[in-house]
C-alpha atoms as a PDB file:
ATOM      1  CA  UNK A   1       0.000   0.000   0.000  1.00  0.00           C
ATOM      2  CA  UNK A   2       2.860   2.832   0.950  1.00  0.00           C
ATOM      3  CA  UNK A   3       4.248   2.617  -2.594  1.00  0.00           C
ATOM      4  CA  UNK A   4       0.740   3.081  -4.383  1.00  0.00           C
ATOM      5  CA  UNK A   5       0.315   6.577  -1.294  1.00  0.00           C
ATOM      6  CA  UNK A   6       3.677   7.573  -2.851  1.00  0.00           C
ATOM      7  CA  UNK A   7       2.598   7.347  -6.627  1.00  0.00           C
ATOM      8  CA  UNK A   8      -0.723   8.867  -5.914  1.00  0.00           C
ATOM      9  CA  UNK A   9       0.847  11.935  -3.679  1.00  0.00           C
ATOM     10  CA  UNK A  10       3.784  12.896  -6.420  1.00  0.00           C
ATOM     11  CA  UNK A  11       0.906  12.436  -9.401  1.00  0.00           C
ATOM     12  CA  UNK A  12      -1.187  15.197  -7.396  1.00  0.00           C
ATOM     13  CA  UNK A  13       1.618  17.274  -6.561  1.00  0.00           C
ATOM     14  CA  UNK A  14       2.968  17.276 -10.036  1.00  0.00           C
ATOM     15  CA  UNK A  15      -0.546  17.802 -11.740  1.00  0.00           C
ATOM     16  CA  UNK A  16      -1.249  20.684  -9.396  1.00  0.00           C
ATOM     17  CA  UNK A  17       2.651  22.060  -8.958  1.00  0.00           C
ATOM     18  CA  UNK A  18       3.214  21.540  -5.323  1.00  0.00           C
ATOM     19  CA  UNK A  19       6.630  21.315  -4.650  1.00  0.00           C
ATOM     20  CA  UNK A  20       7.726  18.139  -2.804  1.00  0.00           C
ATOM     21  CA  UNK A  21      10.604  18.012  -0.660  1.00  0.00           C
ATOM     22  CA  UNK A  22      13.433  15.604  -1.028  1.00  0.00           C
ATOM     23  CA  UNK A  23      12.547  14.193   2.605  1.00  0.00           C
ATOM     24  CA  UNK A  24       9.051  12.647   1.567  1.00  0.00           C
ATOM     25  CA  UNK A  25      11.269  10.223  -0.675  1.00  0.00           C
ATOM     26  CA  UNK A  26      13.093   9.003   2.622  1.00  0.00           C
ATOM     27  CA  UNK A  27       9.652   8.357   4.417  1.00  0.00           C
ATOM     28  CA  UNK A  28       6.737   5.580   3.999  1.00  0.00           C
ATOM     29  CA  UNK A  29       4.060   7.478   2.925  1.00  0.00           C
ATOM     30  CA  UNK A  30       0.770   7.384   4.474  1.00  0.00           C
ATOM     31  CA  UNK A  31      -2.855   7.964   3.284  1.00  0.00           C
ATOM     32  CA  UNK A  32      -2.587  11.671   4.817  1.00  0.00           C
ATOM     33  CA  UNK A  33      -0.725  14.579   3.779  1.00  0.00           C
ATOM     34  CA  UNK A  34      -0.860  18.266   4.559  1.00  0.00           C
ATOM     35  CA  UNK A  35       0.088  20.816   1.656  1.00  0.00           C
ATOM     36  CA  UNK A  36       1.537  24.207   2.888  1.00  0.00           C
ATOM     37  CA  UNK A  37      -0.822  26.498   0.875  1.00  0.00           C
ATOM     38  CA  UNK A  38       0.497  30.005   1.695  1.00  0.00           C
ATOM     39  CA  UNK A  39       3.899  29.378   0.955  1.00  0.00           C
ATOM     40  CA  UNK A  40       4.947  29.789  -3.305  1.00  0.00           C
ATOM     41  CA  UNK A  41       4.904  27.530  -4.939  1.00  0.00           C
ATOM     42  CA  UNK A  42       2.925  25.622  -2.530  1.00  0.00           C
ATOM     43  CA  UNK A  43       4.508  22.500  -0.345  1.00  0.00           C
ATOM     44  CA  UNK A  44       3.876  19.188   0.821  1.00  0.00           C
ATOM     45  CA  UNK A  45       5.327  18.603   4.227  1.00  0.00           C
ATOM     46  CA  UNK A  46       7.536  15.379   3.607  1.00  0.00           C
ATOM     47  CA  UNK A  47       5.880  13.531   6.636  1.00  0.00           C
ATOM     48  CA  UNK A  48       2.892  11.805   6.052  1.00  0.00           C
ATOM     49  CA  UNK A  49       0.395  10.035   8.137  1.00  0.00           C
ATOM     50  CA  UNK A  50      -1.622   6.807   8.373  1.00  0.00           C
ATOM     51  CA  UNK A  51      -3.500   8.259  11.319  1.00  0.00           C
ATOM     52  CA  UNK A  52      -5.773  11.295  12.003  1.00  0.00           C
ATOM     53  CA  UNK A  53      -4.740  11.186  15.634  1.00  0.00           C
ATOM     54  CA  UNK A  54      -1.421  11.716  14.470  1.00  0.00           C
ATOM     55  CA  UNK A  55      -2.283  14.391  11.987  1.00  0.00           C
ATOM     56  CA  UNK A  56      -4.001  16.395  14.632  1.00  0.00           C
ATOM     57  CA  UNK A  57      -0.564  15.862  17.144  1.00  0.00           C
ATOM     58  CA  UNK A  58       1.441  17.203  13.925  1.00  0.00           C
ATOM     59  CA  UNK A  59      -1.033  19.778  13.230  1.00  0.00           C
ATOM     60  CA  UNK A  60      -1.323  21.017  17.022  1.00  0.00           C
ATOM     61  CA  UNK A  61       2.122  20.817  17.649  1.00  0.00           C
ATOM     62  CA  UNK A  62       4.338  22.058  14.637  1.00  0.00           C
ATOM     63  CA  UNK A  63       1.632  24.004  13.034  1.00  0.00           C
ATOM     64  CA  UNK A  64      -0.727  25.632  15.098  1.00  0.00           C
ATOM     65  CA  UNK A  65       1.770  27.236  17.351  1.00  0.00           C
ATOM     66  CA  UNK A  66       3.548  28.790  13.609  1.00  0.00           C
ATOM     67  CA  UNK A  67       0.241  29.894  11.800  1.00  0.00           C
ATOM     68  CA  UNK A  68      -2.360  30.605  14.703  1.00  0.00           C
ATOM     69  CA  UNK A  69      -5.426  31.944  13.186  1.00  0.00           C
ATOM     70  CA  UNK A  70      -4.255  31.529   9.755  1.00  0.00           C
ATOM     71  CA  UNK A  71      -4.027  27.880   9.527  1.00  0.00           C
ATOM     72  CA  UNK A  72      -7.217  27.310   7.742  1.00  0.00           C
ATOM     73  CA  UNK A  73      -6.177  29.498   5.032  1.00  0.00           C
ATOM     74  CA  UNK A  74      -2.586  27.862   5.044  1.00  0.00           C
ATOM     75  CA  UNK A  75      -2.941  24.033   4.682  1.00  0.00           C
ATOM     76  CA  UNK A  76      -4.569  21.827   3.149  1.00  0.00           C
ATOM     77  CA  UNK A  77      -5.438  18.513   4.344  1.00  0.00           C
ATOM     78  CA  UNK A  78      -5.541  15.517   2.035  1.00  0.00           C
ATOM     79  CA  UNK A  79      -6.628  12.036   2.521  1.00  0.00           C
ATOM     80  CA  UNK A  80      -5.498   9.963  -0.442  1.00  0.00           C
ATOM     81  CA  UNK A  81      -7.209   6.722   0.666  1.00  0.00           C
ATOM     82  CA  UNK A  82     -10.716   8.241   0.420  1.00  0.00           C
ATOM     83  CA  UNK A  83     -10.149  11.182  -1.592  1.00  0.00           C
ATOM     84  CA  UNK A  84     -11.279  13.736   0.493  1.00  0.00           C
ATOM     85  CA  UNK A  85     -10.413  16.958   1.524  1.00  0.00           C
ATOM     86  CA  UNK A  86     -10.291  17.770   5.655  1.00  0.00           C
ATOM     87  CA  UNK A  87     -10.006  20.892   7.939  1.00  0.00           C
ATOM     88  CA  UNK A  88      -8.675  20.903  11.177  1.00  0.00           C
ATOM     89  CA  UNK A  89     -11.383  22.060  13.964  1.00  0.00           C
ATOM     90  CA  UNK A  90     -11.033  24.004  17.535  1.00  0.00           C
ATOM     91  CA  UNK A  91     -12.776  20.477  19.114  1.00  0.00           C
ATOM     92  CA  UNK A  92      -9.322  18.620  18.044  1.00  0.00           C
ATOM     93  CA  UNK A  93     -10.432  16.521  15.152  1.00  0.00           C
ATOM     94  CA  UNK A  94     -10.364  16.099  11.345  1.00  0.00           C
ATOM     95  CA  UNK A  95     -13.784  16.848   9.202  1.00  0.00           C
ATOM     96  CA  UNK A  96     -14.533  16.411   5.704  1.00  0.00           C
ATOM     97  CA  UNK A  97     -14.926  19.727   3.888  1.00  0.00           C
ATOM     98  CA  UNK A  98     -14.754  18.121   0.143  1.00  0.00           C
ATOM     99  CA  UNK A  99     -13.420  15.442  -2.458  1.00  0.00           C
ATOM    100  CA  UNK A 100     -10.624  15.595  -4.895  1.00  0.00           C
ATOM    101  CA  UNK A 101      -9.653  13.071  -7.877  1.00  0.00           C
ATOM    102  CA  UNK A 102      -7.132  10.128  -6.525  1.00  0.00           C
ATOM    103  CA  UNK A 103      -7.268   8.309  -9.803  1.00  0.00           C
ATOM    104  CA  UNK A 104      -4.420   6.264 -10.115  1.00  0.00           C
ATOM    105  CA  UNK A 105      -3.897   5.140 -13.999  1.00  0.00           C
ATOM    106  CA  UNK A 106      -1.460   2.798 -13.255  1.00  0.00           C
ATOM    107  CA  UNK A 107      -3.885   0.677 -11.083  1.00  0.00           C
ATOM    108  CA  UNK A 108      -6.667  -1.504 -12.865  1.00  0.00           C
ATOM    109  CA  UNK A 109     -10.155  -0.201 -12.451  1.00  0.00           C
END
């Protein structure tokens, strides 16, 4: 499963022109990712997650205390199992706020 998370995050950043750091290569990647959307061109934090619970710790910990109020605005959370889009709310957990494409071509349908 990592390796098809790994094809399926570097097809979306590439289609969408997120830059990806030369970390996420060194990591398994998980179903979850967060894209740093206020920084240009935009970035995918190398760390990925299998997790919410870990997410949130991530988001609460490394993020939160950097952006404050402006962490809506400056991430976006992406879960590449299901395809949808998250958000981060004040009652520490993870809720859908939309879908995006994860088509994988290389996979058989």
């Amino acid at each position: 499963m990592p390796p098809k998370y790994k094809r399926l995050i570097g097809d979306y950043c590439a289609r969408h022109g997120i830059d990806v750091p030369p970390g996420f290569a060194r990591n398994t990647p998980g179903r979850y990712a967060i894209i740093r959307t206020h920084l240009t061109p935009a970035k995918l934090i190398a760390q990925t997650w299998f997790k919410t619970a870990d997410v949130i710790y991530y988001i609460e910990h490394f993020l939160l205390p950097e952006l404050g109020g402006g962490l809506s605005q400056s991430i976006r959370i992406l879960d590449f199992q299901d395809g949808e889009e998250l958000s981060y709310t004040d009652g520490k957990q993870l809720a859908k706020v939309g879908t995006f494409s994860i088509t994988d071509e290389n996979e058989p349908t």
